[in-house]
C-alpha atoms as a PDB file:
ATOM      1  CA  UNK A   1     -11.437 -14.047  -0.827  1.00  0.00           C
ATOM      2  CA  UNK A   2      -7.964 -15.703  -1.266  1.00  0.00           C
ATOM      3  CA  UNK A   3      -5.881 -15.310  -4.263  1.00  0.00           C
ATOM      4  CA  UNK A   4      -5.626 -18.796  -5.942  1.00  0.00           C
ATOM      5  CA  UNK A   5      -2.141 -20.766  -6.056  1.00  0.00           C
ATOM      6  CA  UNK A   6      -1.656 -20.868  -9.794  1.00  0.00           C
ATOM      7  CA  UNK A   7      -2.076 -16.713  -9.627  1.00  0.00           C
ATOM      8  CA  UNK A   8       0.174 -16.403  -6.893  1.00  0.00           C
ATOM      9  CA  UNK A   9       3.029 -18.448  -8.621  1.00  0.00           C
ATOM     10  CA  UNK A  10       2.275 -16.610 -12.237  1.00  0.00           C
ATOM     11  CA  UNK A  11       3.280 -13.130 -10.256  1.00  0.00           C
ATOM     12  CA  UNK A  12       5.991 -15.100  -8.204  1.00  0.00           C
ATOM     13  CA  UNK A  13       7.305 -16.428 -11.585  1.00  0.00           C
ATOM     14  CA  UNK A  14       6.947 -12.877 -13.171  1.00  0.00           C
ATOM     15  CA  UNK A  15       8.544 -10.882 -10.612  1.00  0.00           C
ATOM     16  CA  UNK A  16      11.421 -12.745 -10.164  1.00  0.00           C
ATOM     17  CA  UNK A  17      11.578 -12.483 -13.883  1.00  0.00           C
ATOM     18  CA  UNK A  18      11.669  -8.659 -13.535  1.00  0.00           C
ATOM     19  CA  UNK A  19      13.947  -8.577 -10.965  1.00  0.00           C
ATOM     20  CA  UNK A  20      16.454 -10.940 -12.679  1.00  0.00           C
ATOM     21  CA  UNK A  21      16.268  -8.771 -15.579  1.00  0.00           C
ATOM     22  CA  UNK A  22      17.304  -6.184 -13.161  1.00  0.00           C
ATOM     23  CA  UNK A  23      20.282  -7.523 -12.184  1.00  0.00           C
ATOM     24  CA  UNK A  24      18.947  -8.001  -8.490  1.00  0.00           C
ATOM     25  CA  UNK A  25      19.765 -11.117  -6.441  1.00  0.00           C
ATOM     26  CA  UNK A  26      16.445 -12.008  -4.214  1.00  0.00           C
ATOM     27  CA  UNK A  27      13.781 -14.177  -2.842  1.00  0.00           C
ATOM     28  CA  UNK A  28      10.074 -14.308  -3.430  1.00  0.00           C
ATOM     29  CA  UNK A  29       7.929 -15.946  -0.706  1.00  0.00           C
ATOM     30  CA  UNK A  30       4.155 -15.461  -1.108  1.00  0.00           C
ATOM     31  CA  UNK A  31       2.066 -14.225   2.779  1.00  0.00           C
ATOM     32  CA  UNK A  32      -1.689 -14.311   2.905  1.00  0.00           C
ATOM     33  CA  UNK A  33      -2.334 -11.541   5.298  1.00  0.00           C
ATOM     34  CA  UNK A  34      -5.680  -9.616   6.384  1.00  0.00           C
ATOM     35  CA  UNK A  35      -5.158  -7.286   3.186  1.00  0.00           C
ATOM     36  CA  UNK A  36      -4.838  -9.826   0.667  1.00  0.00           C
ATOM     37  CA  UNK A  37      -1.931 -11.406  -0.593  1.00  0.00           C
ATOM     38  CA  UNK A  38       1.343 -10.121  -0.083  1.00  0.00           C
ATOM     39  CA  UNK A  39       4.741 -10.865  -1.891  1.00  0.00           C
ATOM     40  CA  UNK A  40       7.830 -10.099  -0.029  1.00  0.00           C
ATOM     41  CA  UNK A  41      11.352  -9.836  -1.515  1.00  0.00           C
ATOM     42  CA  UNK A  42      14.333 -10.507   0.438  1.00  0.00           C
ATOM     43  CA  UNK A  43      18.085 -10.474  -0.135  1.00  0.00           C
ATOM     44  CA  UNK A  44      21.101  -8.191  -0.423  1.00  0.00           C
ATOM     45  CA  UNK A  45      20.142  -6.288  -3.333  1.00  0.00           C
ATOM     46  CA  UNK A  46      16.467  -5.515  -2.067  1.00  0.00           C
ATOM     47  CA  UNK A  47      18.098  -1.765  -1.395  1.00  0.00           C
ATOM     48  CA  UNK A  48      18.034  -1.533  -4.899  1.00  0.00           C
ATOM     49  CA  UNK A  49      14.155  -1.655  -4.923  1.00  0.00           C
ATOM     50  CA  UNK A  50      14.280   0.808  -1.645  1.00  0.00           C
ATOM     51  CA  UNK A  51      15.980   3.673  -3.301  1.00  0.00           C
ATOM     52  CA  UNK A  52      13.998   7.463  -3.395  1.00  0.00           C
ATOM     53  CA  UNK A  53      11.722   6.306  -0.765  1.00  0.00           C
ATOM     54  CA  UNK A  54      10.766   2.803  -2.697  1.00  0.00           C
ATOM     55  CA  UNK A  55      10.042   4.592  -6.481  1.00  0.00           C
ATOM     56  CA  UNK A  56      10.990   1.476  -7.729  1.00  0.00           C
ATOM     57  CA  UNK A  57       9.231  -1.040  -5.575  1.00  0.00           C
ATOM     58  CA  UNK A  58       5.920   1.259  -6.192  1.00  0.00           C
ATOM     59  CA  UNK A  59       7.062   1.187  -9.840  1.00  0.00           C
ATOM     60  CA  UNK A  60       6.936  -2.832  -9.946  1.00  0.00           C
ATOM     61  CA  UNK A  61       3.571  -2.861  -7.506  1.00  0.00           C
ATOM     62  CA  UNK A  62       2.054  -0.938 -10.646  1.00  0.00           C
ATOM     63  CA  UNK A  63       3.371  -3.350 -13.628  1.00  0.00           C
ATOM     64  CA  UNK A  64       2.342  -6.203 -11.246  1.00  0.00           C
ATOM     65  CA  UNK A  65      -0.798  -4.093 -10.688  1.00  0.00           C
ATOM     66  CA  UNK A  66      -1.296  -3.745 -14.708  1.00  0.00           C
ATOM     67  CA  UNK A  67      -0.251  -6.956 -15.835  1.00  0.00           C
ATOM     68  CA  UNK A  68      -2.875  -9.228 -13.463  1.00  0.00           C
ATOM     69  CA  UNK A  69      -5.738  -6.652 -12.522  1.00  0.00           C
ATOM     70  CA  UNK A  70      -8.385  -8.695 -14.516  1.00  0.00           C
ATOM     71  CA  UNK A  71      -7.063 -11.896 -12.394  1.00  0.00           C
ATOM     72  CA  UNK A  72      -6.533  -9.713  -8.985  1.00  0.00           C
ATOM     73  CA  UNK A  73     -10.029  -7.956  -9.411  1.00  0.00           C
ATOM     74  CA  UNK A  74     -11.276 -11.965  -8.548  1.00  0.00           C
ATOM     75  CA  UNK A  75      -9.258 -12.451  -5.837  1.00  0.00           C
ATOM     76  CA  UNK A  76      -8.270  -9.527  -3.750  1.00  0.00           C
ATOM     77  CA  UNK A  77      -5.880  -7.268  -3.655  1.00  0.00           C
ATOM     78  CA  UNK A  78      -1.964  -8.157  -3.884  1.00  0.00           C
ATOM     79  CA  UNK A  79       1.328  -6.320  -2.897  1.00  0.00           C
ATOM     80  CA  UNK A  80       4.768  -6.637  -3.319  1.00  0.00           C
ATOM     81  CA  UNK A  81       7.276  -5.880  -0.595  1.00  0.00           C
ATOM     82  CA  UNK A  82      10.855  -5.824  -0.219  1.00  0.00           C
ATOM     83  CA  UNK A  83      12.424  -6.097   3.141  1.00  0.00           C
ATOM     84  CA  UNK A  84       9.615  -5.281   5.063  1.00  0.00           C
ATOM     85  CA  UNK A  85       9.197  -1.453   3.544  1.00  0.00           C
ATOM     86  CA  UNK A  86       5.720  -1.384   2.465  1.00  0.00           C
ATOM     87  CA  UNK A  87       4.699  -3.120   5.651  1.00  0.00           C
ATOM     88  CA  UNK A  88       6.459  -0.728   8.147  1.00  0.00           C
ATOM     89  CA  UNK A  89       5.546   2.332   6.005  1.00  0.00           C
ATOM     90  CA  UNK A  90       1.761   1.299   6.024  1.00  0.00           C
ATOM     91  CA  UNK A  91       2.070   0.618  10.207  1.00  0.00           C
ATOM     92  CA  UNK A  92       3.474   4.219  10.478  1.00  0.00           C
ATOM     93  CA  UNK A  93       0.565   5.302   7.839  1.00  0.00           C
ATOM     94  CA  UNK A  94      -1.779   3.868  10.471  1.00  0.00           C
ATOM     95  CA  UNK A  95      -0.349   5.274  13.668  1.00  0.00           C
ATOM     96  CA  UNK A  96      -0.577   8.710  11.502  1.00  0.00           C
ATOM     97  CA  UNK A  97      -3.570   8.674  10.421  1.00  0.00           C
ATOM     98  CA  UNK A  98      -5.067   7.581  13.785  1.00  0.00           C
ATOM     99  CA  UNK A  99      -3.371  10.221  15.661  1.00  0.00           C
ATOM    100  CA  UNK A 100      -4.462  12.656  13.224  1.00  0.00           C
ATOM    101  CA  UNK A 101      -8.216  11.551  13.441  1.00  0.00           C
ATOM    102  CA  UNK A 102      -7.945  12.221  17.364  1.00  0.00           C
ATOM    103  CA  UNK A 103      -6.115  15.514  16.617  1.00  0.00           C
ATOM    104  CA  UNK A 104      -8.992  16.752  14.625  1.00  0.00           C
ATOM    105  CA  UNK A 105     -11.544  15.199  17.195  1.00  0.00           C
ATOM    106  CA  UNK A 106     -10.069  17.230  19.697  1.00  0.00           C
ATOM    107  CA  UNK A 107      -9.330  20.401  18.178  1.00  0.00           C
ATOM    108  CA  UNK A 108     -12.204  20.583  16.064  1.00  0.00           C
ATOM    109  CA  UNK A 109      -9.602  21.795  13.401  1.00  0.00           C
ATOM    110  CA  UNK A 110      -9.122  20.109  10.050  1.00  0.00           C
ATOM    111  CA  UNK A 111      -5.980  17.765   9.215  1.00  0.00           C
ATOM    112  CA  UNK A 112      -4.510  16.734   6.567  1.00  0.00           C
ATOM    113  CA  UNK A 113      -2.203  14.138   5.644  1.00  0.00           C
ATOM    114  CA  UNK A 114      -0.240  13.785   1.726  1.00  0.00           C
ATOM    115  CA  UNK A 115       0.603  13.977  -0.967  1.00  0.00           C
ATOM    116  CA  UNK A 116      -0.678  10.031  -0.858  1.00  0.00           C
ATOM    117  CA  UNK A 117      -1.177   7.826  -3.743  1.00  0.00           C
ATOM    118  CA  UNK A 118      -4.747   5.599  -4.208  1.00  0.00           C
ATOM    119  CA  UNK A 119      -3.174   2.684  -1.975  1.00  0.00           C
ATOM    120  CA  UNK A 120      -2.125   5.064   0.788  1.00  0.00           C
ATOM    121  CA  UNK A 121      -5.365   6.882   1.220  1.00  0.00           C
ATOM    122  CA  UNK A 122      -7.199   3.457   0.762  1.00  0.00           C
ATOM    123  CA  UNK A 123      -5.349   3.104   4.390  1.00  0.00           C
ATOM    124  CA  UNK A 124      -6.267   6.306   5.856  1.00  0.00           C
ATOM    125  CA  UNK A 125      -9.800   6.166   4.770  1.00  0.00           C
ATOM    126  CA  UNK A 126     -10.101   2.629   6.799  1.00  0.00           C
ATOM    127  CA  UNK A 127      -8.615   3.884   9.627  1.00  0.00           C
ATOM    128  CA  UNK A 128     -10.436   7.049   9.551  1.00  0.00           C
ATOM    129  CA  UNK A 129     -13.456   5.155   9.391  1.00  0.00           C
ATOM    130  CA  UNK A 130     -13.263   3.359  12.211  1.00  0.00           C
ATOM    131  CA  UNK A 131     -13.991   6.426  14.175  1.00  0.00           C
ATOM    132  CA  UNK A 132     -17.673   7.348  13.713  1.00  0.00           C
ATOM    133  CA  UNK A 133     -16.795  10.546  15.114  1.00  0.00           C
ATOM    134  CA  UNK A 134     -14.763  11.710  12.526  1.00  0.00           C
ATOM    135  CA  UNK A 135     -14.791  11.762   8.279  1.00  0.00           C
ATOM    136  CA  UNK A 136     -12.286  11.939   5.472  1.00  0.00           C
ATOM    137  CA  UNK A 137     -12.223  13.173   1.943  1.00  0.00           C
ATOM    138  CA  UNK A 138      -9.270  12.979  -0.422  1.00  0.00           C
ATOM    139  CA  UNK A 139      -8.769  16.514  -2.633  1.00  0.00           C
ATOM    140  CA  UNK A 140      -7.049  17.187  -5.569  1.00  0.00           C
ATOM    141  CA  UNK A 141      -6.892  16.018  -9.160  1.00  0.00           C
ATOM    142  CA  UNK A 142      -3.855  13.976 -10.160  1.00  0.00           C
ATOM    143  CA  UNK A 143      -2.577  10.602  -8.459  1.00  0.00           C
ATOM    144  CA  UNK A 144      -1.500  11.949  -5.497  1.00  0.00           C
ATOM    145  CA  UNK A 145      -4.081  13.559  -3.501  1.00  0.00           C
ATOM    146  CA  UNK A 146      -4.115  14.766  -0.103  1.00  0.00           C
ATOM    147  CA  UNK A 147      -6.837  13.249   2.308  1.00  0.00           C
ATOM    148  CA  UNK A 148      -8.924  16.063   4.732  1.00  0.00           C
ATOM    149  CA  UNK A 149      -9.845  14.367   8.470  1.00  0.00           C
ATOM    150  CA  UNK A 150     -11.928  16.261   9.803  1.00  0.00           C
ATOM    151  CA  UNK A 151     -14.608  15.919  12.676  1.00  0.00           C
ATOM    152  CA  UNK A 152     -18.007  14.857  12.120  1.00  0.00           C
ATOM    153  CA  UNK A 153     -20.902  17.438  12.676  1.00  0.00           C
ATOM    154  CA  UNK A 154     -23.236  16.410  14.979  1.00  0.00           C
END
């Protein structure tokens, strides 16, 4: 399900608004991607949204998140990027989270992979279950859990 064009240009609009308000200095162009929707930030001040390990980009994914959840809960799920970060951090997510799956497969030994939030395990979870031969739990009881792969008994 795609996100419809008057949605996508209400969060354009708003998080340029947020990021003006910041003080920052960058573009918004909108991607439709396998995941859903995607809104990528470019520019010279972008670092500003990349300091301690993106806080503050995850910080505006969850006001974006809170603001438009009735509206995104229509059409599919929606990010916001800035320079690339989420993307690249979610690639080396998936290159983790396999190798762990084949660690565990192997060994016969439990791995684990966190402190993740809810969007981060969502991607380990997928990728774990890709692999019938292995199964993953997340553990723990605030926002940031830590997700168990483990092999499957047969």
């Amino acid at each position: 399900m795609t996100m419809s064009t008057d949605l996508e240009a209400k969060v354009v609009d708003f998080v340029r608004q947020v990021t003006i308000a910041m003080g920052l200095t960058l573009e918004a162009h909108v991607e439709r991607t396998a995941d859903g929707t995607r809104v990528n930030l470019e520019g010279e001040d972008g670092a500003a949204l990349l300091m301690r390990r993106g806080e503050p980009l995850q910080a505006l994914q969850h006001v974006v998140d809170s603001i438009f959840r009735d509206e995104m809960e229509k059409h599919g799920r929606l990010l916001v990027d800035c320079m690339g970060f989420r993307r690249d951090k979610d690639r080396e997510l998936r290159q983790m989270a396999r190798f762990l799956a084949d660690k565990a497969k192997s060994s016969g030994v439990e791995q684990q992979i966190g402190p993740l939030n809810a969007y981060e395990r969502r991607i380990v979870h997928l990728i774990v279950a890709e692999d019938p031969a292995v199964a993953s739990e997340s553990i723990g009881d605030a926002a940031m859990k830590t997700v168990i792969i483990s092999k499957r008994k047969t």
